[in-house]
PDB file of N, CA and C in Angstrom:
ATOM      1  N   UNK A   1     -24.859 -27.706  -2.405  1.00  0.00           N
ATOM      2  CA  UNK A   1     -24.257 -26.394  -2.391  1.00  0.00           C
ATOM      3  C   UNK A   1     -22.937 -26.491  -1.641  1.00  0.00           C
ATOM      4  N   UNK A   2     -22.007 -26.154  -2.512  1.00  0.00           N
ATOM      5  CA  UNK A   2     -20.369 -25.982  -2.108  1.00  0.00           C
ATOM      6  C   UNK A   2     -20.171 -25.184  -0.689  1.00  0.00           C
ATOM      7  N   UNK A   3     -19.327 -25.180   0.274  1.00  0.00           N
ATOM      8  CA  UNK A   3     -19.190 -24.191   1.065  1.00  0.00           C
ATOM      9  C   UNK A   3     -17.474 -24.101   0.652  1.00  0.00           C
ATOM     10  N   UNK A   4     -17.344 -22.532   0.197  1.00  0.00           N
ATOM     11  CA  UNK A   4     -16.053 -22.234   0.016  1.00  0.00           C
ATOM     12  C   UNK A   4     -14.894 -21.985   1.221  1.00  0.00           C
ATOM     13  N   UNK A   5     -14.169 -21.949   1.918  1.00  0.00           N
ATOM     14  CA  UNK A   5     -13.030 -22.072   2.581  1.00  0.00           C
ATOM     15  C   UNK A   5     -12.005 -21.887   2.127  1.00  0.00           C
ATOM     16  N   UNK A   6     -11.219 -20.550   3.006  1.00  0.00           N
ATOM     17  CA  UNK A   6      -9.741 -19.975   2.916  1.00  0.00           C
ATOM     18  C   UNK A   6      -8.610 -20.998   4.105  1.00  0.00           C
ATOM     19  N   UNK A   7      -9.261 -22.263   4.853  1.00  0.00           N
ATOM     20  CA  UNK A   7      -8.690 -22.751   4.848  1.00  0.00           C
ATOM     21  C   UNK A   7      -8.572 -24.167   4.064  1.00  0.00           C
ATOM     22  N   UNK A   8      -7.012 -24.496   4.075  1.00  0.00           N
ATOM     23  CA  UNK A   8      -6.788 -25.331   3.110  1.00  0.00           C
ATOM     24  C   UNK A   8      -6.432 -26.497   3.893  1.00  0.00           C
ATOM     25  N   UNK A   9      -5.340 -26.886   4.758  1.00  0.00           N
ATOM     26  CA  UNK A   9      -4.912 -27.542   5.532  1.00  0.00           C
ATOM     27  C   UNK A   9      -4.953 -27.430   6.584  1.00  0.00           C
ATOM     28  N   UNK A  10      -5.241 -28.011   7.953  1.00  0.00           N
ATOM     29  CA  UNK A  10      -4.470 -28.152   9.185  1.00  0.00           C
ATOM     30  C   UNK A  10      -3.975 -29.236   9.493  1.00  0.00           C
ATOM     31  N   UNK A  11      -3.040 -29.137  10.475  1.00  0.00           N
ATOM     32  CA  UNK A  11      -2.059 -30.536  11.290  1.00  0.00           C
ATOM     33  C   UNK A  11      -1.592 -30.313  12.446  1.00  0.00           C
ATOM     34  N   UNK A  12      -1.627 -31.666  13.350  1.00  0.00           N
ATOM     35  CA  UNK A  12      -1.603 -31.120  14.718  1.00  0.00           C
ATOM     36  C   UNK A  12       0.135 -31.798  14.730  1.00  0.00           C
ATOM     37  N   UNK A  13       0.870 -30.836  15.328  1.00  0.00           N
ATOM     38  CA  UNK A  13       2.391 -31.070  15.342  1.00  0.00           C
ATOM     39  C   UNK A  13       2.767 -31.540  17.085  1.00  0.00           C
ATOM     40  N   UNK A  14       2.428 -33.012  17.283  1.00  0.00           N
ATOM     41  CA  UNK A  14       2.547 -33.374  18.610  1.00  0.00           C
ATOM     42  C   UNK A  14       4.089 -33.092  19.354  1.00  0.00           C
ATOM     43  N   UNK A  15       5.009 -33.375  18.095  1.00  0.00           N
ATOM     44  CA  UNK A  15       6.651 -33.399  18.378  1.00  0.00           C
ATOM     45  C   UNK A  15       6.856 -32.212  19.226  1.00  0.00           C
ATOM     46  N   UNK A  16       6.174 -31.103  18.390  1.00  0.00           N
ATOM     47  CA  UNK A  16       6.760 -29.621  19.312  1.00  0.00           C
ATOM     48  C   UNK A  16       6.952 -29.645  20.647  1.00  0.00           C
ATOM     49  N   UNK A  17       8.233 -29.131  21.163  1.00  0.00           N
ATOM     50  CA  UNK A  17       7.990 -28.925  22.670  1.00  0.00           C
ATOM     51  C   UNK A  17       7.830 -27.801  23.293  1.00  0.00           C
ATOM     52  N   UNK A  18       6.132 -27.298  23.576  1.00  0.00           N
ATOM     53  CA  UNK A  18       5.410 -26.077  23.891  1.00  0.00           C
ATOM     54  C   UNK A  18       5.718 -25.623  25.585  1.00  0.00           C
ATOM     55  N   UNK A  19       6.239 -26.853  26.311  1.00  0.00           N
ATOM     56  CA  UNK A  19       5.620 -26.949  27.989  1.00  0.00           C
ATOM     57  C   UNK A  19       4.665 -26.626  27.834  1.00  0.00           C
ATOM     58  N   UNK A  20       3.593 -27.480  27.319  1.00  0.00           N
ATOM     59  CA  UNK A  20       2.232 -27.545  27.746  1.00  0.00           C
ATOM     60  C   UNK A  20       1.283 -28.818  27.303  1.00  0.00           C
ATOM     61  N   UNK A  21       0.463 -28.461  28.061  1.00  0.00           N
ATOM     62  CA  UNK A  21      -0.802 -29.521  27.445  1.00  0.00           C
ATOM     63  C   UNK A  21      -1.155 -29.345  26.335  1.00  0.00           C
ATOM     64  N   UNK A  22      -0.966 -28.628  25.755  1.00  0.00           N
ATOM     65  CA  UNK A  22      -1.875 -28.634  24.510  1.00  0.00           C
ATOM     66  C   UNK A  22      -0.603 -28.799  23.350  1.00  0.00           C
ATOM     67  N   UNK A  23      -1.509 -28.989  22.115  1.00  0.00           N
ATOM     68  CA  UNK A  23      -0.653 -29.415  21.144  1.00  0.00           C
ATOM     69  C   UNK A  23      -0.810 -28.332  19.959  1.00  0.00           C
ATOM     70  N   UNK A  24       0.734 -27.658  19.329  1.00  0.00           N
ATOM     71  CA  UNK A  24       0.965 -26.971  18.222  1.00  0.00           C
ATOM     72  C   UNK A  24       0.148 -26.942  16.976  1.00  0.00           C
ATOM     73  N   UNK A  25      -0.456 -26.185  16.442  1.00  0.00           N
ATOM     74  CA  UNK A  25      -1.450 -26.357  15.151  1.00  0.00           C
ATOM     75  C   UNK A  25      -0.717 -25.723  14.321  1.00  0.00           C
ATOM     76  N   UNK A  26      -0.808 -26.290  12.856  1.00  0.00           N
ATOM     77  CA  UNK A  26      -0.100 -25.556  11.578  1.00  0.00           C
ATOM     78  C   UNK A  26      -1.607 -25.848  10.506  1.00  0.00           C
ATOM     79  N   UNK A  27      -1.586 -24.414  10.489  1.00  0.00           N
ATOM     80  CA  UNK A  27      -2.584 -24.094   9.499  1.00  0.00           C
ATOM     81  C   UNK A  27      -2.438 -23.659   8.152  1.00  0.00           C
ATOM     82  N   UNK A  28      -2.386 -24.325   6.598  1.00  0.00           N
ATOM     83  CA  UNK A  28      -2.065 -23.464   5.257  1.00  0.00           C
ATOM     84  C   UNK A  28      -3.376 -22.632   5.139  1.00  0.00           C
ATOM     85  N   UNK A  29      -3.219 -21.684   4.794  1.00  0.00           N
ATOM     86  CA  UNK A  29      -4.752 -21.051   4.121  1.00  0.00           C
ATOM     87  C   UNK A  29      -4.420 -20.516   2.904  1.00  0.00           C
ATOM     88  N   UNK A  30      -5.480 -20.125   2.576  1.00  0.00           N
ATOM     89  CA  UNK A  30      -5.922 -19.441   1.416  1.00  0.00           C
ATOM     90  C   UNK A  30      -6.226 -17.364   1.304  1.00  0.00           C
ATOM     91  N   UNK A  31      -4.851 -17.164   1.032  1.00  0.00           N
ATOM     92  CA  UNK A  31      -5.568 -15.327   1.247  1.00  0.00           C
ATOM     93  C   UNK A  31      -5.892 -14.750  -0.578  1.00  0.00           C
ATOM     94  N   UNK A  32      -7.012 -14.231  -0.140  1.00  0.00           N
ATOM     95  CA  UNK A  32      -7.087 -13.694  -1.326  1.00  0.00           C
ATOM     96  C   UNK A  32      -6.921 -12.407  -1.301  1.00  0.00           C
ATOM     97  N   UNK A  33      -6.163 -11.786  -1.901  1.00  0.00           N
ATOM     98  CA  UNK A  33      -6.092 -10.040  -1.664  1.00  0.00           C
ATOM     99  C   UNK A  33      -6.741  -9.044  -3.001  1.00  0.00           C
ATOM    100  N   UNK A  34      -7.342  -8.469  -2.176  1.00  0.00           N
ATOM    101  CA  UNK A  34      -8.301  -7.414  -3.504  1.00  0.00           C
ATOM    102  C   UNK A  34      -8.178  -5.971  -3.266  1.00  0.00           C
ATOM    103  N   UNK A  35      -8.331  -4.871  -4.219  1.00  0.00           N
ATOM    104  CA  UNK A  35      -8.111  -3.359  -4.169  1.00  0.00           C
ATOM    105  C   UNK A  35      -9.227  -3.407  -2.998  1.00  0.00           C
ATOM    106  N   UNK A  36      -9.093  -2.388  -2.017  1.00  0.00           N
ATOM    107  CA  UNK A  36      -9.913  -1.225  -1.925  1.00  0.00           C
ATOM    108  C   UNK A  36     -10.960  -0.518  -2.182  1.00  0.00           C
ATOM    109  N   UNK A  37     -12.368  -0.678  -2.321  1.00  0.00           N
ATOM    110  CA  UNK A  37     -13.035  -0.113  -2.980  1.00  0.00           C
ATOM    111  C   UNK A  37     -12.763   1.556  -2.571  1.00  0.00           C
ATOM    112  N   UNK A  38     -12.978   2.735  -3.282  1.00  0.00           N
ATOM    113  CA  UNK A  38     -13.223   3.731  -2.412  1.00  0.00           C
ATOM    114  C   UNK A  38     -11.808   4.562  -2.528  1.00  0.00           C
ATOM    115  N   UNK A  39     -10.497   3.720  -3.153  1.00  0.00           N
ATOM    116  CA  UNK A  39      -9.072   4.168  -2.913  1.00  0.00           C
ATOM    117  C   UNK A  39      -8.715   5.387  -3.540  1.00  0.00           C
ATOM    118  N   UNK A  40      -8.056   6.434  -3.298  1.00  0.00           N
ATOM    119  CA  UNK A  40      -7.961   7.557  -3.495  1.00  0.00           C
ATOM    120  C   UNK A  40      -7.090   7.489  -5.180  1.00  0.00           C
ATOM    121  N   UNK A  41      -6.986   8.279  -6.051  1.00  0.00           N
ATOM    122  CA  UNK A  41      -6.308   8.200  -7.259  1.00  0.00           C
ATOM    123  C   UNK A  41      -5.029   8.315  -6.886  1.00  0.00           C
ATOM    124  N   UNK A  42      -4.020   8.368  -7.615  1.00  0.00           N
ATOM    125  CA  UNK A  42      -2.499   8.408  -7.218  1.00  0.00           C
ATOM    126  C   UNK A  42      -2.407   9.590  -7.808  1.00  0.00           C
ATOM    127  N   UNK A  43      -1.642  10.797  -6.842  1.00  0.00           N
ATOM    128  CA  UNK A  43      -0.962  11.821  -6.855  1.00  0.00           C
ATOM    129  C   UNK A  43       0.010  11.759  -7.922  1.00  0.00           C
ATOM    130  N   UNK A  44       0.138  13.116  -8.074  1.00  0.00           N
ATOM    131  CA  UNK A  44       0.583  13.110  -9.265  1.00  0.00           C
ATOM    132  C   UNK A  44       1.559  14.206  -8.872  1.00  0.00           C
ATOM    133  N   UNK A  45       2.794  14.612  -9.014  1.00  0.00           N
ATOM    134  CA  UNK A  45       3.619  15.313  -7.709  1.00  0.00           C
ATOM    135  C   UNK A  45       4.235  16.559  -9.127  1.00  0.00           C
ATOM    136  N   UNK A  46       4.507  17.500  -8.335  1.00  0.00           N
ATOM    137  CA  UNK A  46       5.090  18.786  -9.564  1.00  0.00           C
ATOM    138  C   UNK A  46       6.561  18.609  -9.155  1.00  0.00           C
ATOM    139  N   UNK A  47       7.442  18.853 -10.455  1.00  0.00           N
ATOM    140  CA  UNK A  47       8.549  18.583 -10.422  1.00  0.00           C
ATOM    141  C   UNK A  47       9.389  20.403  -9.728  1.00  0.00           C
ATOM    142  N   UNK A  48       9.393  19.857  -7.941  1.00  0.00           N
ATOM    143  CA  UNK A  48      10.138  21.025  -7.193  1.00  0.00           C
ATOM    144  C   UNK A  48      11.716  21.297  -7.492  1.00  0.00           C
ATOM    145  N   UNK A  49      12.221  20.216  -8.372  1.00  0.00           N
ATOM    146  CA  UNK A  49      13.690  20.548  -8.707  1.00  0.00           C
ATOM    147  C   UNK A  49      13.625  21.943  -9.248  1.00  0.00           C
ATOM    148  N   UNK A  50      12.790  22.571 -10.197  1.00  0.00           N
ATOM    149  CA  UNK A  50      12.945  23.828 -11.032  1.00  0.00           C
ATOM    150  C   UNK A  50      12.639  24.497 -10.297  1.00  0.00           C
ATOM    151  N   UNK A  51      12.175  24.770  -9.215  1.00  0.00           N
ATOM    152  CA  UNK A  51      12.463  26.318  -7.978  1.00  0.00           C
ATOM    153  C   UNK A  51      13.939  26.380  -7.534  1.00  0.00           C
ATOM    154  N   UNK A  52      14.489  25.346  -7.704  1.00  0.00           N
ATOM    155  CA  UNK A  52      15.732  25.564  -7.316  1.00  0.00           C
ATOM    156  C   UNK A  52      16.544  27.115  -8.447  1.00  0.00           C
ATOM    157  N   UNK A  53      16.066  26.966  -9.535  1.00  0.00           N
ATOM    158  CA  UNK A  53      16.289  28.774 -10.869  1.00  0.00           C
ATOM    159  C   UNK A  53      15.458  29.738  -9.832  1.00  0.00           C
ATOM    160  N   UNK A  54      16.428  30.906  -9.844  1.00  0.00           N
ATOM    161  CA  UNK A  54      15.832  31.901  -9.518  1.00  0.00           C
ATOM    162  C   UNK A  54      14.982  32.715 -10.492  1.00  0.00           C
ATOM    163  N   UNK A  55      15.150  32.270 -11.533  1.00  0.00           N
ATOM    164  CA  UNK A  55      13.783  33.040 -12.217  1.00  0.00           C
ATOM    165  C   UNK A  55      12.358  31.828 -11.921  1.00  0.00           C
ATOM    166  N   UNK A  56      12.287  30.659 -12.058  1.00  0.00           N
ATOM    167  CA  UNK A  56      10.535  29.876 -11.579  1.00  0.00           C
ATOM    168  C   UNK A  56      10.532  30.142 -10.279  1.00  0.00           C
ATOM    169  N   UNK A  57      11.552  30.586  -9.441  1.00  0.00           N
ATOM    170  CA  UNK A  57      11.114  30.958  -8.599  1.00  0.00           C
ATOM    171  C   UNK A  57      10.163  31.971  -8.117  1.00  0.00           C
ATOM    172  N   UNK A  58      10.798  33.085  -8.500  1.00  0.00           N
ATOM    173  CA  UNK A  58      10.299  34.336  -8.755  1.00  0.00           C
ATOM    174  C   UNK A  58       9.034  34.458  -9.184  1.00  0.00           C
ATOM    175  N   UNK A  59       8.989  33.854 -10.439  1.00  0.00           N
ATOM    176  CA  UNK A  59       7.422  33.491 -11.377  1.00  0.00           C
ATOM    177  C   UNK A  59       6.421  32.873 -10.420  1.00  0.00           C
ATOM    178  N   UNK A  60       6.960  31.974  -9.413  1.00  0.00           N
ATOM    179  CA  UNK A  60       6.128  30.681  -8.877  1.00  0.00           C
ATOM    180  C   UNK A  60       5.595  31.743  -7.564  1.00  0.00           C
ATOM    181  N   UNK A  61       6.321  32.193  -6.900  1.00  0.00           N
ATOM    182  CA  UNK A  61       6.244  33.074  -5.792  1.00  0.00           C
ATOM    183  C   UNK A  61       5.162  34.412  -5.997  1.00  0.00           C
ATOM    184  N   UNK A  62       5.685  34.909  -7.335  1.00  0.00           N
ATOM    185  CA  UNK A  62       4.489  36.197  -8.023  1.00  0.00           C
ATOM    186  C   UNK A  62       3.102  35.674  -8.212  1.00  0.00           C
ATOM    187  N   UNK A  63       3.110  34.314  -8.986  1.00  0.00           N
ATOM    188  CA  UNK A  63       1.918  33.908  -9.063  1.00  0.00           C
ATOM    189  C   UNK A  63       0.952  33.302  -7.731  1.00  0.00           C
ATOM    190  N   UNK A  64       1.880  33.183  -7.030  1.00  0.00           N
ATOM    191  CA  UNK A  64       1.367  32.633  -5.169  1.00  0.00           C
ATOM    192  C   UNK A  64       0.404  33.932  -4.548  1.00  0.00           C
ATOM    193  N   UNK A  65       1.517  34.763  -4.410  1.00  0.00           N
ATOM    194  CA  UNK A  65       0.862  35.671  -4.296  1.00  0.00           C
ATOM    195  C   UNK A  65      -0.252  36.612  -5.114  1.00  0.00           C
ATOM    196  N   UNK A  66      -0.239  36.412  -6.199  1.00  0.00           N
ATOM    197  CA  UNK A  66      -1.528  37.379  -7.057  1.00  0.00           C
ATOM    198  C   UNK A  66      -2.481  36.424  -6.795  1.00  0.00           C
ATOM    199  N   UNK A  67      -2.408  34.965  -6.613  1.00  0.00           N
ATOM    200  CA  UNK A  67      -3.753  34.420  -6.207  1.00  0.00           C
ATOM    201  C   UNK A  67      -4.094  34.708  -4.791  1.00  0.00           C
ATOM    202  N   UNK A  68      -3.409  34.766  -3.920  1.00  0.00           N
ATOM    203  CA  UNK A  68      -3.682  34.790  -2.624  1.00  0.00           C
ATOM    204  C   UNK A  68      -4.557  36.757  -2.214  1.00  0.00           C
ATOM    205  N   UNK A  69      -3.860  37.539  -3.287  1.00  0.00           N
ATOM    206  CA  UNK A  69      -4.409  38.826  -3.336  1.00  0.00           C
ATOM    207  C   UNK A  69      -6.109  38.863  -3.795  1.00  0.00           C
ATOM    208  N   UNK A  70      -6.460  38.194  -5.068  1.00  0.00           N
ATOM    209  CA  UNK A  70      -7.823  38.016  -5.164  1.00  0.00           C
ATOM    210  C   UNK A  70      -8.489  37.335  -4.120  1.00  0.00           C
ATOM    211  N   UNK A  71      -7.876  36.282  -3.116  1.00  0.00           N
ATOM    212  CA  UNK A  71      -8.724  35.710  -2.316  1.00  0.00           C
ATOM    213  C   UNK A  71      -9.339  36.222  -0.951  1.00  0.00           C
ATOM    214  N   UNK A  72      -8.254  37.298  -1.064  1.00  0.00           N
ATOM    215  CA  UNK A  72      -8.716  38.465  -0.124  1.00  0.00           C
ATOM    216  C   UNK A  72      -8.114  37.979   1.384  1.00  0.00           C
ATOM    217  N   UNK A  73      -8.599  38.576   2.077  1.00  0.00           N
ATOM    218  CA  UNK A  73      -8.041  37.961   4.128  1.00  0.00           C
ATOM    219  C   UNK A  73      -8.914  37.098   4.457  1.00  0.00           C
ATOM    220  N   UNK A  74      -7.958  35.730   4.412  1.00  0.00           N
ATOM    221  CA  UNK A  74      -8.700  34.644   5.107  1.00  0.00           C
ATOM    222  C   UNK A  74      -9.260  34.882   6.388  1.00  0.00           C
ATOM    223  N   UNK A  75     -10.416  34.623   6.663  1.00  0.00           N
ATOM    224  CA  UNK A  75     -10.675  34.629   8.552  1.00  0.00           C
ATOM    225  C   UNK A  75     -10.481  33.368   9.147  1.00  0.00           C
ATOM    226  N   UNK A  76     -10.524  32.593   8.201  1.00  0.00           N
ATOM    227  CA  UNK A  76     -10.830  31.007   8.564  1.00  0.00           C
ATOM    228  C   UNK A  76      -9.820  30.003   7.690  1.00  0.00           C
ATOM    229  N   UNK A  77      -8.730  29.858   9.234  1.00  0.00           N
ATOM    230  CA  UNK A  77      -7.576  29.248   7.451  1.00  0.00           C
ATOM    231  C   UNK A  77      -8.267  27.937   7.511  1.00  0.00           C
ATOM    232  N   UNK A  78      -8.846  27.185   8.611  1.00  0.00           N
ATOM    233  CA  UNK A  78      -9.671  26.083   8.702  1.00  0.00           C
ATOM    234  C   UNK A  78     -10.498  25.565   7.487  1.00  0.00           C
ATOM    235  N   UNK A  79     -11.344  26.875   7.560  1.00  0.00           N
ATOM    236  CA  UNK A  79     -12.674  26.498   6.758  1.00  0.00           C
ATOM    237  C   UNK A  79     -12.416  27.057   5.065  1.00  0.00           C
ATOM    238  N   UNK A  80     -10.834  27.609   5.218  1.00  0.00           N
ATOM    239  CA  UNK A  80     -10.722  28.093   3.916  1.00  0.00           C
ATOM    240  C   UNK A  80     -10.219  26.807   3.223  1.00  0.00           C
ATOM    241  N   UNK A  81      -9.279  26.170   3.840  1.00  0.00           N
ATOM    242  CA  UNK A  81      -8.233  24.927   3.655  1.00  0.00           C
ATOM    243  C   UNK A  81      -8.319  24.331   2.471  1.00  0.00           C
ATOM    244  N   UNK A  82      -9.386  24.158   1.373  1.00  0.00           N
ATOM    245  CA  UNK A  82      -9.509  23.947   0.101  1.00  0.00           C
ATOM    246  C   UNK A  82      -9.010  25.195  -0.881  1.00  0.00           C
ATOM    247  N   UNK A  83      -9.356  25.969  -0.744  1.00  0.00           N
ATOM    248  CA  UNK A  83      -9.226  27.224  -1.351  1.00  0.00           C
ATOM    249  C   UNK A  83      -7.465  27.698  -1.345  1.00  0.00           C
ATOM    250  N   UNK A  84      -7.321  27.546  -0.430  1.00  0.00           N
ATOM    251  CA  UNK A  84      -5.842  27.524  -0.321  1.00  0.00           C
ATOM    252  C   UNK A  84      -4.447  26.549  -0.898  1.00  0.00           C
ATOM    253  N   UNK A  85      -5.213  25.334  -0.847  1.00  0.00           N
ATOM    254  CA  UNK A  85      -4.542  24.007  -1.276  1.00  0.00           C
ATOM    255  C   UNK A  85      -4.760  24.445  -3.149  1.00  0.00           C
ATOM    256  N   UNK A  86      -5.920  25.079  -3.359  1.00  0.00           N
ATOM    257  CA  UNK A  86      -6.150  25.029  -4.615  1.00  0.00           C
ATOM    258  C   UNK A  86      -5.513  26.176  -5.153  1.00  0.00           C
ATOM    259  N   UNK A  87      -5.253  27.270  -4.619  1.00  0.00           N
ATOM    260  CA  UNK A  87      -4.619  28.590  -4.873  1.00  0.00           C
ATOM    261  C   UNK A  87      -2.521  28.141  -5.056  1.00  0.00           C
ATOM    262  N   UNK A  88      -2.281  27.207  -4.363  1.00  0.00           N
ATOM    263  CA  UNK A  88      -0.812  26.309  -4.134  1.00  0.00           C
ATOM    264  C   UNK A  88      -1.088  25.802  -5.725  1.00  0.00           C
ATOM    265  N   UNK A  89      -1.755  24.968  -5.827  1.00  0.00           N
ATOM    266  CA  UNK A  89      -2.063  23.523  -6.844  1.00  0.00           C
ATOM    267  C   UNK A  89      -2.202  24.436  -8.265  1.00  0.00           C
ATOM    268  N   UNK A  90      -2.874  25.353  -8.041  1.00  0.00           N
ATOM    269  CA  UNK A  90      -3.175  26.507  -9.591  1.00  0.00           C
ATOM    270  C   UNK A  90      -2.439  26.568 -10.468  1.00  0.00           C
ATOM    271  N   UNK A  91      -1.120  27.576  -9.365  1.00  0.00           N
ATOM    272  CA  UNK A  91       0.158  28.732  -9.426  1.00  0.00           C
ATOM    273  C   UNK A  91       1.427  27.344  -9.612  1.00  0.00           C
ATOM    274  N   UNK A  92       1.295  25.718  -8.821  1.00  0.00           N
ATOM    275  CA  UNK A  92       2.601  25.347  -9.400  1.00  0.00           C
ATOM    276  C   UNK A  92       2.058  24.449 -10.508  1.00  0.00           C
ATOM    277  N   UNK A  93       0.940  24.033 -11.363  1.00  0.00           N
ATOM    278  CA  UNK A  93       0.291  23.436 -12.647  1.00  0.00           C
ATOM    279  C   UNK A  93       0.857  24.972 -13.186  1.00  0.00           C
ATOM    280  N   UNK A  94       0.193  26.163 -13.043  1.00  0.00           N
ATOM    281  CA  UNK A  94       1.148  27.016 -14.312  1.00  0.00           C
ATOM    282  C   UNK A  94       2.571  27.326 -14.612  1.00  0.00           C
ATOM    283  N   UNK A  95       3.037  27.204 -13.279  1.00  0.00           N
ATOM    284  CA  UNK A  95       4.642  27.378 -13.586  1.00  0.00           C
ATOM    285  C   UNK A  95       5.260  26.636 -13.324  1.00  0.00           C
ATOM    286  N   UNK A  96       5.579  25.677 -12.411  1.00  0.00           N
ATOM    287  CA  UNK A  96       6.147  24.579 -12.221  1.00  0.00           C
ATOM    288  C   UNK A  96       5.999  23.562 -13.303  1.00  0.00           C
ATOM    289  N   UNK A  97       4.751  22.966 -13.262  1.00  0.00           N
ATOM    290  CA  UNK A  97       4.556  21.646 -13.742  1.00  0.00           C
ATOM    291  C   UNK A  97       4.757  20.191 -13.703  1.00  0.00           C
ATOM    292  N   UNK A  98       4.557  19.333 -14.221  1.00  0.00           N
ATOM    293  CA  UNK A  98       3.853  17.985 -13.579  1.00  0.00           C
ATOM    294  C   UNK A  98       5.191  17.241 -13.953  1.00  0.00           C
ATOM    295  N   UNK A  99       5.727  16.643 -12.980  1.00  0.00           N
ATOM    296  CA  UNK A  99       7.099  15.757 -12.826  1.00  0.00           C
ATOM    297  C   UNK A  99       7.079  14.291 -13.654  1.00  0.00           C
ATOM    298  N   UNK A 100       7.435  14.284 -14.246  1.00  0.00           N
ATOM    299  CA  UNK A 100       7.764  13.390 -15.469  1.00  0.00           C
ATOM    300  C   UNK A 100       8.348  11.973 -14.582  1.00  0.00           C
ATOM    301  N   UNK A 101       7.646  11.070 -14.313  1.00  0.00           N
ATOM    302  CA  UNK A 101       7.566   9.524 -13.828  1.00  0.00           C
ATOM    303  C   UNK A 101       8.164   8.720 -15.057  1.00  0.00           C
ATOM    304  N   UNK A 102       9.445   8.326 -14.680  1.00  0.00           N
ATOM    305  CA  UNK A 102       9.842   7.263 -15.239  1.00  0.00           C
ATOM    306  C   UNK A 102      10.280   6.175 -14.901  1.00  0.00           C
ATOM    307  N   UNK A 103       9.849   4.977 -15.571  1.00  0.00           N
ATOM    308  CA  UNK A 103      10.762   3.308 -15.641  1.00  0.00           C
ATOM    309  C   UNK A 103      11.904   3.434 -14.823  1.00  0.00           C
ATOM    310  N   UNK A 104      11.983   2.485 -14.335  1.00  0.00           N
ATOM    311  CA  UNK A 104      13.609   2.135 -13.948  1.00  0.00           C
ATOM    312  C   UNK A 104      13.995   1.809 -15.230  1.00  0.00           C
ATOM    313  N   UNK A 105      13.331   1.403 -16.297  1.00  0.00           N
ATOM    314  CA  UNK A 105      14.396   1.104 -17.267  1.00  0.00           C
ATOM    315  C   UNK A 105      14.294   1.919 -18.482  1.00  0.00           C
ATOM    316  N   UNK A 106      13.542   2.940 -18.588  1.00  0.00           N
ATOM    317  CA  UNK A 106      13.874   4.032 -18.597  1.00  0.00           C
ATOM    318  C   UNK A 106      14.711   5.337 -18.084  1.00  0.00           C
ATOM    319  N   UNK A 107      15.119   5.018 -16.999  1.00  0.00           N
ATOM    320  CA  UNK A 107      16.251   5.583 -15.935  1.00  0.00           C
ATOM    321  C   UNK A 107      17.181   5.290 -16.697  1.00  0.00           C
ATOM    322  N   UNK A 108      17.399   4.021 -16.661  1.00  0.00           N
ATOM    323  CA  UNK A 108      18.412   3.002 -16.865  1.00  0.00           C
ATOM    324  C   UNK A 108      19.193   3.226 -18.456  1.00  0.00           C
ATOM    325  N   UNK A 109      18.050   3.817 -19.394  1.00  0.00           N
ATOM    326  CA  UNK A 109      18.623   4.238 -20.713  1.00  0.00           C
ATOM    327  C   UNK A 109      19.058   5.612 -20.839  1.00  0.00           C
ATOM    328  N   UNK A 110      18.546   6.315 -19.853  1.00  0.00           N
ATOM    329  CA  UNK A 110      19.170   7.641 -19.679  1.00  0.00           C
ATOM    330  C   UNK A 110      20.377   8.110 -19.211  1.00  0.00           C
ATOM    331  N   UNK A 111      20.540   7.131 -18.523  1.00  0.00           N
ATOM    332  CA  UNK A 111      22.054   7.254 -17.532  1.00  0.00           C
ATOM    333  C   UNK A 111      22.867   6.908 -18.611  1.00  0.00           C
ATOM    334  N   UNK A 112      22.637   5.519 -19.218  1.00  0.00           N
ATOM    335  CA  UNK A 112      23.859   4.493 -20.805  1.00  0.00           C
ATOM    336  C   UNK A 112      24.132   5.794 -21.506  1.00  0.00           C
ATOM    337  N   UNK A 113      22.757   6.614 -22.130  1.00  0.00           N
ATOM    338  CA  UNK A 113      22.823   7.905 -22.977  1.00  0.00           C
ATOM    339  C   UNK A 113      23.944   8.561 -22.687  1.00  0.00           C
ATOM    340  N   UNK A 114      23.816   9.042 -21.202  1.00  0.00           N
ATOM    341  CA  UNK A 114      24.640  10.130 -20.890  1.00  0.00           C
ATOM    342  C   UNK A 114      26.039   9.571 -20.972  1.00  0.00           C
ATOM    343  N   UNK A 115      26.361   8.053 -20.112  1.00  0.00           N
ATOM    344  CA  UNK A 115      28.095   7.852 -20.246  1.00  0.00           C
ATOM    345  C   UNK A 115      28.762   7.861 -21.777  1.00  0.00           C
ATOM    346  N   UNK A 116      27.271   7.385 -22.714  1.00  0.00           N
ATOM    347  CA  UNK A 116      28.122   7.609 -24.269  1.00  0.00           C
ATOM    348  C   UNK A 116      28.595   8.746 -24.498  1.00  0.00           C
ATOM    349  N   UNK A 117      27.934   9.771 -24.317  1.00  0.00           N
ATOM    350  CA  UNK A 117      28.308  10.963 -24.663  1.00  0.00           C
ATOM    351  C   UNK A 117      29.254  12.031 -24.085  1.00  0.00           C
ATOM    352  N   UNK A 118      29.590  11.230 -22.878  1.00  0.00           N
ATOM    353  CA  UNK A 118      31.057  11.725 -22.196  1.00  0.00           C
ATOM    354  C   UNK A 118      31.897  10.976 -22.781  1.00  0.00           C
TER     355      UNK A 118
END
């Protein structure tokens, strides 16, 4: 039966000059790197450039508030703290919406686009 090992090499480097008794070790190893079990999904972010219009604003702000009106008076912003995050998350999935992730080289063909057309 094999015994596996992340180390690969050592060598004792006598030349070094430590001031000391003892002698320099150089070790190669072996790392293996693996996910995370357990890792959270990747966020997915709403595109906040369009509040910058005063009309999604308006829309985004009306709809903030008509959810926050059904939820009635928090007593507990603590113990509400889901409810709230989800009342945010609702109102900018309906009016805002989900920010469009692109390539750098997709970037990269958008920008060429635009100088042609100037």
């Amino acid at each position: 039966m094999g015994v596996s090992t992340s180390i690969l090499d050592t060598r004792v480097m006598r030349e070094a000059d430590v001031c000391s008794d003892h002698y320099l070790l150089r070790t190669r190893i072996r790392l293996k790197l693996a996910r995370a079990e357990g890792m959270k999904e990747a966020r997915v972010g709403f595109d906040v450039r369009k509040l910058q219009s005063e009309e999604i604003r308006r829309k985004y702000n009306t709809e903030v508030k008509n959810r926050f009106e059904v939820l009635g008076d928090i007593e507990d912003p603590e113990g509400e703290h889901d409810k709230i995050l989800e009342t945010y998350r609702d109102a900018s999935k309906k009016v805002i919406e989900w920010s469009q992730k692109q390539s750098k080289a997709e970037q990269a063909m958008h920008r060429r686009q635009k100088m042609e057309k100037k």
